[in-house]
Protein backbone atom coordinates (compact mmCIF):
# COMPACT_ATOMS: atom_id res chain seq x y z
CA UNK A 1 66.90 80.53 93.66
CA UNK A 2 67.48 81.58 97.48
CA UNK A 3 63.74 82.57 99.29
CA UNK A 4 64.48 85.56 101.24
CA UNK A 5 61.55 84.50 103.79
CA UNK A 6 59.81 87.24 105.62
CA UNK A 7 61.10 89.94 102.86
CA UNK A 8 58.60 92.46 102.02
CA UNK A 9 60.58 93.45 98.63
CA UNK A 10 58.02 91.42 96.46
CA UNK A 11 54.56 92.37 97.83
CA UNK A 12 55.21 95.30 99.86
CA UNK A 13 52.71 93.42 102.64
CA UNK A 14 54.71 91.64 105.16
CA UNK A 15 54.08 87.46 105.66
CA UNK A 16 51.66 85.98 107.65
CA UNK A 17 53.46 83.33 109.99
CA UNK A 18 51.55 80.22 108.11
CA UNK A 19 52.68 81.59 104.72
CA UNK A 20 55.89 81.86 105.54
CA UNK A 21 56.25 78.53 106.66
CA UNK A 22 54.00 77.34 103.68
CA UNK A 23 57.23 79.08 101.61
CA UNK A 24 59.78 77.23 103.29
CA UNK A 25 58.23 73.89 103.39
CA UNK A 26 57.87 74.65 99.49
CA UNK A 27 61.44 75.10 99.09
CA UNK A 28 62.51 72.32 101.47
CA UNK A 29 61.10 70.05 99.29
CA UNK A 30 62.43 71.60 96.09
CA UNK A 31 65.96 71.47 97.32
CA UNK A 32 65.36 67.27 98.47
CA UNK A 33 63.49 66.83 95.22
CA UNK A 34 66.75 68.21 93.85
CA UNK A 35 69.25 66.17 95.46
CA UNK A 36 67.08 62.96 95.52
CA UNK A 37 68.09 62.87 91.85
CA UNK A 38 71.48 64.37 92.03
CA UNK A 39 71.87 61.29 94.32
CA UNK A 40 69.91 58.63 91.53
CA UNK A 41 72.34 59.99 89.10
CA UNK A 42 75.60 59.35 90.98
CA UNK A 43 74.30 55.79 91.56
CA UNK A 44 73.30 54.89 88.14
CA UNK A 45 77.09 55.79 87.54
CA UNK A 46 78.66 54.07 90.50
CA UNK A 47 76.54 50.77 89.39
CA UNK A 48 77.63 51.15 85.92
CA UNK A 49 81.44 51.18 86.84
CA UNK A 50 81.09 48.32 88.90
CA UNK A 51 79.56 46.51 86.56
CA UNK A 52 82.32 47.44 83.65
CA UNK A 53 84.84 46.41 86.91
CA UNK A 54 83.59 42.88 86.94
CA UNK A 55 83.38 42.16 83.59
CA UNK A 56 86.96 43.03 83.46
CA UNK A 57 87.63 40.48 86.11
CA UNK A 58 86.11 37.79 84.28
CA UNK A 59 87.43 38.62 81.31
């Protein structure tokens, strides 16, 4: 999903300033929200090969 901000395709009315910035701070956030747990998930795996790595070098 890509906002097309100030596009009058979906209402026909154009934007007030405030709701277009309203729409972008909404999407701003979606696309951190989004890589805030892109970013948990690639942890999670990093910590779980390190941990299979030293068990291997105690074993």
């Amino acid at each position: 999903m890509f906002p097309f901000w100030g596009s009058t395709c979906y209402t026909g009315e154009p934007m007030s300033r405030r709701s277009h910035l309203q729409g972008k701070l909404k999407f701003l956030r979606w696309m951190r929200d989004d890589i805030e747990t892109r970013l948990a998930g690639l942890n999670a795996a990093i910590g779980k090969i390190e941990e299979q790595l030293s068990r291997e070098d105690a074993a």
